[in-house]
PDB file of N, CA and C in Angstrom:
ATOM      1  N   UNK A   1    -114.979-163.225  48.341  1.00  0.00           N
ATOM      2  CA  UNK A   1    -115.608-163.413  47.040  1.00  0.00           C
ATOM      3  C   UNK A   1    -117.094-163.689  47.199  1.00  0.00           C
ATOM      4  N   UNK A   2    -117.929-163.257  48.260  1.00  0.00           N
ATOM      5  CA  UNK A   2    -119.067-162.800  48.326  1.00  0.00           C
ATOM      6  C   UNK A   2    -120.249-162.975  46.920  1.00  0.00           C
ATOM      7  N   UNK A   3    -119.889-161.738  46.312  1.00  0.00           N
ATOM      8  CA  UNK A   3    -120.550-161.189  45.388  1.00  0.00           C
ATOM      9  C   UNK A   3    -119.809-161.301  44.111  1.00  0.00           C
ATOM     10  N   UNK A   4    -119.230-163.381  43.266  1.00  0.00           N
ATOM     11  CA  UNK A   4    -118.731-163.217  42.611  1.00  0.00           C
ATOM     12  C   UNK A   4    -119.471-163.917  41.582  1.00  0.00           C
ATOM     13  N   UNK A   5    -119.295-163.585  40.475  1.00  0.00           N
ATOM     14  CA  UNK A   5    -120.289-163.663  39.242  1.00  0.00           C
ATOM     15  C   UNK A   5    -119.890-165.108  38.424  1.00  0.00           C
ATOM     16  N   UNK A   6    -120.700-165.882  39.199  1.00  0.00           N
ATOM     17  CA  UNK A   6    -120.449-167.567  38.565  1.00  0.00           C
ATOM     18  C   UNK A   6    -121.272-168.225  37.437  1.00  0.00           C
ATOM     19  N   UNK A   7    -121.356-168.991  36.827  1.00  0.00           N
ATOM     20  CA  UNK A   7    -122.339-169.287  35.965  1.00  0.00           C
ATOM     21  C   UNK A   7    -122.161-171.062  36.199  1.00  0.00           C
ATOM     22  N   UNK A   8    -123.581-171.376  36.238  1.00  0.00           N
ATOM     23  CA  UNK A   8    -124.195-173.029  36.316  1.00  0.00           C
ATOM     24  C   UNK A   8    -123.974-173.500  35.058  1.00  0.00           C
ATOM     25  N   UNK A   9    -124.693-174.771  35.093  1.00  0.00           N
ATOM     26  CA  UNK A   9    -124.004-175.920  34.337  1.00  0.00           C
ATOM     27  C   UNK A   9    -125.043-175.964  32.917  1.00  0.00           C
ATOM     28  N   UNK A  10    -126.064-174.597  32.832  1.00  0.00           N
ATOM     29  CA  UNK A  10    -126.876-174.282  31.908  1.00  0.00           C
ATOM     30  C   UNK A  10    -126.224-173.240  30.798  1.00  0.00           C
ATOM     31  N   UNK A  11    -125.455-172.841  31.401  1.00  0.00           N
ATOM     32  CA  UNK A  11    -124.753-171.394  30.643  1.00  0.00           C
ATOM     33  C   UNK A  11    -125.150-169.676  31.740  1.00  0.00           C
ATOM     34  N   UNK A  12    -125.799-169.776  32.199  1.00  0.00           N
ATOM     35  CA  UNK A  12    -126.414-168.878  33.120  1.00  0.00           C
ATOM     36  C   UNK A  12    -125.773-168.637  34.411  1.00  0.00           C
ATOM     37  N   UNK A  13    -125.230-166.561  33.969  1.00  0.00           N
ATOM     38  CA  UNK A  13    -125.056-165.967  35.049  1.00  0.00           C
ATOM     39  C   UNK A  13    -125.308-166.235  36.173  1.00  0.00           C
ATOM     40  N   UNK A  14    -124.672-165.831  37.564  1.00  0.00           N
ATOM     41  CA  UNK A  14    -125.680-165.370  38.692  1.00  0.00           C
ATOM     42  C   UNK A  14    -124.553-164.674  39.652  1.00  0.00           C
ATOM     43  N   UNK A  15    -125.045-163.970  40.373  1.00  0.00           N
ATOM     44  CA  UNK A  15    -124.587-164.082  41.659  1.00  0.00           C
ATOM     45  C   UNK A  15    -124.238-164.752  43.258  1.00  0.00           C
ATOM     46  N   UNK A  16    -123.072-165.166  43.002  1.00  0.00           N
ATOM     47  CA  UNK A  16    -122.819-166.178  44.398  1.00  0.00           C
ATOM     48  C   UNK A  16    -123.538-165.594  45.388  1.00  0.00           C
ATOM     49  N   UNK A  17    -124.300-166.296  45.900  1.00  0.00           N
ATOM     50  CA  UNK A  17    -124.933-165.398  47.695  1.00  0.00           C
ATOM     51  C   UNK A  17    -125.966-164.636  47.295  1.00  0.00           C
ATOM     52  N   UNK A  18    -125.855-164.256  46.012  1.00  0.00           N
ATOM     53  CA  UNK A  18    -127.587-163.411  45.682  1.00  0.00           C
ATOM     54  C   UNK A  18    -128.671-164.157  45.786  1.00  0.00           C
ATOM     55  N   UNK A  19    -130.103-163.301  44.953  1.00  0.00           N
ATOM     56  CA  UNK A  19    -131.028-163.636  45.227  1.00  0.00           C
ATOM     57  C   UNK A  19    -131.569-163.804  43.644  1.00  0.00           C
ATOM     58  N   UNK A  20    -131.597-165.773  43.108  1.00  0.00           N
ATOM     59  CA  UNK A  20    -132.055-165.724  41.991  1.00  0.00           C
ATOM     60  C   UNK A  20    -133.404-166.098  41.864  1.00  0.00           C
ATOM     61  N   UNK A  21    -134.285-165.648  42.001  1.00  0.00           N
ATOM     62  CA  UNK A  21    -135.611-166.456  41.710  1.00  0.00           C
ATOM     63  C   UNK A  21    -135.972-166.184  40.568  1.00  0.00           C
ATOM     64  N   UNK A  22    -135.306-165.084  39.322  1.00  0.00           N
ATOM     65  CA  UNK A  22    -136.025-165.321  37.671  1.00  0.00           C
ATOM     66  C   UNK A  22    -134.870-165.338  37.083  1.00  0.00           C
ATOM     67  N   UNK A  23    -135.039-165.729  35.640  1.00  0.00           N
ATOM     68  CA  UNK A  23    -134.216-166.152  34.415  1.00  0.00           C
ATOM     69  C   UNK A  23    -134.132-164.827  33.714  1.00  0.00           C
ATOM     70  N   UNK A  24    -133.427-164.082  33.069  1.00  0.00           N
ATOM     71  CA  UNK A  24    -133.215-162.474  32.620  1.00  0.00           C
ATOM     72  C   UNK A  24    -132.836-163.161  31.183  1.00  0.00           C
ATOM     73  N   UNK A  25    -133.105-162.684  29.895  1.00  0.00           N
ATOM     74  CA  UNK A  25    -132.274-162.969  28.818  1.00  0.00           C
ATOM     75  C   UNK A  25    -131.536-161.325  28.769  1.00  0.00           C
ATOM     76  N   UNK A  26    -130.147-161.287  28.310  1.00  0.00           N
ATOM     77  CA  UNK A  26    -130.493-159.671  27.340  1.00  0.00           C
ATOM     78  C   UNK A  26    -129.643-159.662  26.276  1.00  0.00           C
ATOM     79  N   UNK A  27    -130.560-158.538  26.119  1.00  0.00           N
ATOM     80  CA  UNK A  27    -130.077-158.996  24.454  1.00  0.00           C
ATOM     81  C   UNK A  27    -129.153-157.798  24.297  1.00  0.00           C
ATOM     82  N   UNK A  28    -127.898-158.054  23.293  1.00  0.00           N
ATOM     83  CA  UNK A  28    -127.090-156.985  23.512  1.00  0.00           C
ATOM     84  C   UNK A  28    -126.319-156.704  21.870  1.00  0.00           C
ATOM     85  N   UNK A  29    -125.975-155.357  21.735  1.00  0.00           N
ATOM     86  CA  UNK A  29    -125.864-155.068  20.393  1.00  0.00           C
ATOM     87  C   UNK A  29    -124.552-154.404  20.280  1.00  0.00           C
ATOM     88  N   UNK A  30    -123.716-154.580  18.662  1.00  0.00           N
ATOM     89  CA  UNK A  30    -122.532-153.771  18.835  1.00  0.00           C
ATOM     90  C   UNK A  30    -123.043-152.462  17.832  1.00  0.00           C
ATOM     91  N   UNK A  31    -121.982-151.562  17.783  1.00  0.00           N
ATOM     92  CA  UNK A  31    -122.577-150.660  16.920  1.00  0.00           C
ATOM     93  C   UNK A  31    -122.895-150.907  15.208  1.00  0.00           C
ATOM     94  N   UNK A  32    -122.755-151.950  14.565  1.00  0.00           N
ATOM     95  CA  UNK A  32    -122.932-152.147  13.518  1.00  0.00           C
ATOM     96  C   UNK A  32    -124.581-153.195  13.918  1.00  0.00           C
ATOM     97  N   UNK A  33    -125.236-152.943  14.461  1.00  0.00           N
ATOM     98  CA  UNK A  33    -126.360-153.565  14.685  1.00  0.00           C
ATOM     99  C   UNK A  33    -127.579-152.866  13.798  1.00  0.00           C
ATOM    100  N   UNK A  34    -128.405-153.465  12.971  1.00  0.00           N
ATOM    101  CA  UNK A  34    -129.515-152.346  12.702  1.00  0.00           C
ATOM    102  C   UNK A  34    -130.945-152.847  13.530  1.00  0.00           C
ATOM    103  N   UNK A  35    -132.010-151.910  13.034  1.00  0.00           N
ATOM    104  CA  UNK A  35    -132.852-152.223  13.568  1.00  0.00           C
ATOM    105  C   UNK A  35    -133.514-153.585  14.038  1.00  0.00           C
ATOM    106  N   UNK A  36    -133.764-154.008  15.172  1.00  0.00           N
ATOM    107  CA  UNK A  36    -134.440-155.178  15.810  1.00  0.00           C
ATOM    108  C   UNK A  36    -133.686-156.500  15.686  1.00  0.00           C
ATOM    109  N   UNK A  37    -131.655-156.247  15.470  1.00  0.00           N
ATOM    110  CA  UNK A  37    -130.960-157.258  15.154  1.00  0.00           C
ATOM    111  C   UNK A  37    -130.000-157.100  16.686  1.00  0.00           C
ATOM    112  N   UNK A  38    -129.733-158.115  17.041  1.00  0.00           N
ATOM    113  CA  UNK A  38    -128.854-158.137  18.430  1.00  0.00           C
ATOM    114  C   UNK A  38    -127.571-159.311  18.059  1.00  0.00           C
ATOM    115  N   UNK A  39    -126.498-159.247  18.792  1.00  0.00           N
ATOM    116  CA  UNK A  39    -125.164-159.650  18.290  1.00  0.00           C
ATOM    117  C   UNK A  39    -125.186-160.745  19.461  1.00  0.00           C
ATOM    118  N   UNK A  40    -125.658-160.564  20.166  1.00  0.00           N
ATOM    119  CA  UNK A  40    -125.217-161.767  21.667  1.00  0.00           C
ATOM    120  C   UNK A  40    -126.460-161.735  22.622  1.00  0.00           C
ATOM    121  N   UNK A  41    -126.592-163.066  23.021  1.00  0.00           N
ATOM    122  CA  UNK A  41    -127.592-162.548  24.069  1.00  0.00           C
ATOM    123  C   UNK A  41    -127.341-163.633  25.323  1.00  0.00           C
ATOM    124  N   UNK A  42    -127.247-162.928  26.282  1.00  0.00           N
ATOM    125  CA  UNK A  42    -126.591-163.518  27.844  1.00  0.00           C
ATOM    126  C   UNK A  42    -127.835-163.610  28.485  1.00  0.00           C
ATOM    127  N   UNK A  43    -128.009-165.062  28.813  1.00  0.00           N
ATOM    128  CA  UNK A  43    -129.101-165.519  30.164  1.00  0.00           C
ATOM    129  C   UNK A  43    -128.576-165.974  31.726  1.00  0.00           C
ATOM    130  N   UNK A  44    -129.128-164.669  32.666  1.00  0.00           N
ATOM    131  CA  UNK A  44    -128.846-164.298  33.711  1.00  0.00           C
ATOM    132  C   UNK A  44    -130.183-165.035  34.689  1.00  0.00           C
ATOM    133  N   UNK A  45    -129.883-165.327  36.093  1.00  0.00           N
ATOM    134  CA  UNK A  45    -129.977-165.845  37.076  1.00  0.00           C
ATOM    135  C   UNK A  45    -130.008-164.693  38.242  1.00  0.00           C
ATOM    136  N   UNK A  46    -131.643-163.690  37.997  1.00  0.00           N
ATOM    137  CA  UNK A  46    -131.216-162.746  39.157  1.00  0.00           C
ATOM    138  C   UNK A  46    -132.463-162.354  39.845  1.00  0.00           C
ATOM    139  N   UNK A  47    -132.487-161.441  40.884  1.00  0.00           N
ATOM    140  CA  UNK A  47    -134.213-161.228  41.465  1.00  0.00           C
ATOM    141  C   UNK A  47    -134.993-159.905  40.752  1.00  0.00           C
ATOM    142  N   UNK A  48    -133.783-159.309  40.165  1.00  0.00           N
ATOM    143  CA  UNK A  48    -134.462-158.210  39.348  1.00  0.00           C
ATOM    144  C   UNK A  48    -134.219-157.775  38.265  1.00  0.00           C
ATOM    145  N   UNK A  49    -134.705-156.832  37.619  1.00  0.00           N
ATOM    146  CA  UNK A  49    -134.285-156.556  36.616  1.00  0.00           C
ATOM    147  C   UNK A  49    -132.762-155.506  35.898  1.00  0.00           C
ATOM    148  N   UNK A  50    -132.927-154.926  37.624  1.00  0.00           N
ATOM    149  CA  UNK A  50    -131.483-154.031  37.718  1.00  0.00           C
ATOM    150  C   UNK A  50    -130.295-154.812  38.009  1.00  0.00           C
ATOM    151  N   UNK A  51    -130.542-155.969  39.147  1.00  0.00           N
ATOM    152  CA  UNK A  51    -129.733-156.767  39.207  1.00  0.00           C
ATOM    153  C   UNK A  51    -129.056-157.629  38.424  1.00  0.00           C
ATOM    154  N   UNK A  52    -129.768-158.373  37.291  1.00  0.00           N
ATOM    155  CA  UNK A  52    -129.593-158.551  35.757  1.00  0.00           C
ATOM    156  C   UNK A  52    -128.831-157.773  35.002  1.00  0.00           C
ATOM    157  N   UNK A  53    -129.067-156.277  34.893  1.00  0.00           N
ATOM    158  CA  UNK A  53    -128.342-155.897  34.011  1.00  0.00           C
ATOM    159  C   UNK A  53    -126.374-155.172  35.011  1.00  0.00           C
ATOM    160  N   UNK A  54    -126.827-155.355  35.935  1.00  0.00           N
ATOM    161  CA  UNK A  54    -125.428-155.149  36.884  1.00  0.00           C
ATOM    162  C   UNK A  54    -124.648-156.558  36.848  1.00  0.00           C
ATOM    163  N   UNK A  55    -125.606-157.823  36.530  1.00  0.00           N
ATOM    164  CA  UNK A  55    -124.353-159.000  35.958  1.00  0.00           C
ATOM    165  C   UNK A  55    -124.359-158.951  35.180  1.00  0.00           C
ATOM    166  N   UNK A  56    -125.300-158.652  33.667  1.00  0.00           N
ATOM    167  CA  UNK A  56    -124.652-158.467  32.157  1.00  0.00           C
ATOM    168  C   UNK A  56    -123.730-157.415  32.283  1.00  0.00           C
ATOM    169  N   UNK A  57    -123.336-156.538  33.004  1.00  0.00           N
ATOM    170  CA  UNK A  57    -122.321-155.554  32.425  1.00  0.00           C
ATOM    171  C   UNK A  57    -121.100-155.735  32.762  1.00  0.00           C
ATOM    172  N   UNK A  58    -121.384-156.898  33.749  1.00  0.00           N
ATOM    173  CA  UNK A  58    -119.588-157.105  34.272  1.00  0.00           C
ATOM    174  C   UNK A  58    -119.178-158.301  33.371  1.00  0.00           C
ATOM    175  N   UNK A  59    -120.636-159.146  33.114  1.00  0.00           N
ATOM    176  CA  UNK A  59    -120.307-160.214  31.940  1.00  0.00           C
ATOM    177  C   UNK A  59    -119.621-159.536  30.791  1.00  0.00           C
ATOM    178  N   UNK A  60    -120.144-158.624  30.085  1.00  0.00           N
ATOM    179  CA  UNK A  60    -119.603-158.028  28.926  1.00  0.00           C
ATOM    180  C   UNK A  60    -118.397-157.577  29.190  1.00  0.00           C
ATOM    181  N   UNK A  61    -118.067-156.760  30.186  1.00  0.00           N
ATOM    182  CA  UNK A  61    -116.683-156.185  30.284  1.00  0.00           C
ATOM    183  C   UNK A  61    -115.603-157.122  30.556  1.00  0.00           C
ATOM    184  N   UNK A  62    -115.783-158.458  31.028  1.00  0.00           N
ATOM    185  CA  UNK A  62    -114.990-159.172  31.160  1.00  0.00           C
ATOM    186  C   UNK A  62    -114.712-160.723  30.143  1.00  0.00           C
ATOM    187  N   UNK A  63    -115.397-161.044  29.193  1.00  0.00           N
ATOM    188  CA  UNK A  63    -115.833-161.867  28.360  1.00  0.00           C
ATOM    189  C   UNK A  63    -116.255-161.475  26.662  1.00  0.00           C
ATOM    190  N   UNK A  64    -116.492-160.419  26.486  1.00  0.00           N
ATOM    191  CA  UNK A  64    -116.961-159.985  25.381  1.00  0.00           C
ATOM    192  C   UNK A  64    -116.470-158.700  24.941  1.00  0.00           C
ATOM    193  N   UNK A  65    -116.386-158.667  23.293  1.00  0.00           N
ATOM    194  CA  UNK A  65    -115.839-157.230  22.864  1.00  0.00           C
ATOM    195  C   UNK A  65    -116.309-156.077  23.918  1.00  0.00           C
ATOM    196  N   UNK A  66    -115.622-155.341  23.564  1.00  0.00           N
ATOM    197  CA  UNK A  66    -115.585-154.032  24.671  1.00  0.00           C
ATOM    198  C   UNK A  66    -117.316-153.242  23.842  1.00  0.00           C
ATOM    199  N   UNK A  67    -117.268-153.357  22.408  1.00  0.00           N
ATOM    200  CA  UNK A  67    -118.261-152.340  21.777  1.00  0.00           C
ATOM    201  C   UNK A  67    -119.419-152.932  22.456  1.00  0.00           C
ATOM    202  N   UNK A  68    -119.909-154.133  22.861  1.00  0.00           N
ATOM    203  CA  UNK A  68    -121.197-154.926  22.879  1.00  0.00           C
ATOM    204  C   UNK A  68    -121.843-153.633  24.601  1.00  0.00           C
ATOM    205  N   UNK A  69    -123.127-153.777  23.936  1.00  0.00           N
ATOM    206  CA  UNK A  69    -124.097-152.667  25.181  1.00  0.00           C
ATOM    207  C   UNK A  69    -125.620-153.805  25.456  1.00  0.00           C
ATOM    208  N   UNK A  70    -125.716-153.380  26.683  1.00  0.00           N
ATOM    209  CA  UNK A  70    -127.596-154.512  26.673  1.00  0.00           C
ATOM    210  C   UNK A  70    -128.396-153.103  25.738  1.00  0.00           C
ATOM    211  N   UNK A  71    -129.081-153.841  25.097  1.00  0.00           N
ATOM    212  CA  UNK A  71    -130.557-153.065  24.304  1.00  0.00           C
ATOM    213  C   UNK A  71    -131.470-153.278  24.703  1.00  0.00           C
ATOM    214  N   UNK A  72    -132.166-154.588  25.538  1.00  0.00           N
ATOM    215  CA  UNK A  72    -133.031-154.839  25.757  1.00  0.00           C
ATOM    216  C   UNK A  72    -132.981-156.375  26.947  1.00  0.00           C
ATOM    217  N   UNK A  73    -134.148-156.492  27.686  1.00  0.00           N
ATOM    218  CA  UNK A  73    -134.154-157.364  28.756  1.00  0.00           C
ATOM    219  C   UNK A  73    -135.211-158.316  28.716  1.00  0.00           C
ATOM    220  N   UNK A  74    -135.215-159.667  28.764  1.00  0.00           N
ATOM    221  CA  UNK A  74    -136.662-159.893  28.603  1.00  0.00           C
ATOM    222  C   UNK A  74    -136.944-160.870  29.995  1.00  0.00           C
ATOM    223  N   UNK A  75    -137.481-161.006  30.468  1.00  0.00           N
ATOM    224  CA  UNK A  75    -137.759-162.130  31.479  1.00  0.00           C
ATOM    225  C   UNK A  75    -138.361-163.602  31.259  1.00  0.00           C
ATOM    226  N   UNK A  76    -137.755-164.421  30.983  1.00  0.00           N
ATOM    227  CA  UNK A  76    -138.328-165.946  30.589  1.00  0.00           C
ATOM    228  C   UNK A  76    -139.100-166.709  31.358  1.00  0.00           C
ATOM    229  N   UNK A  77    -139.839-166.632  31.249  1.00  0.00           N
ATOM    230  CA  UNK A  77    -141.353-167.350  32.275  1.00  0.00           C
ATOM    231  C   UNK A  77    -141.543-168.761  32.469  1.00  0.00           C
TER     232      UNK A  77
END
């Protein structure tokens, strides 16, 4: 269990054994979303921005309606 997708005592993703040095928000939408409105938004613990959205997608598939997609990523400074 290497590479298993835990979350701290903040609410925030990460990867066991990865590499977190930034905070990821993303923001994620179902299809009844309209413009510039998002349904959920998951704050991740990762070194990049691809890496982020490779733990929001296992977050979603395993925790959240199946319809929910990331729309957008932001990095919290």
């Amino acid at each position: 269990m290497e590479n298993a997708i835990c979350q701290d005592q903040f609410g925030r993703h990460y990867y066991n054994g990865g590499s977190q040095r930034y905070i990821f928000t993303l923001w994620c939408k179902d299809p009844d979303c309209g413009r510039g409105e998002y349904s959920e938004e998951i704050d991740v613990l990762a070194g990049s921005v691809g890496q982020a959205k490779s733990i929001g997608k296992a977050v979603l598939l395993a925790d959240y309606i199946p319809g929910l997609y990331i729309s957008k990523v932001t990095r919290v400074w």
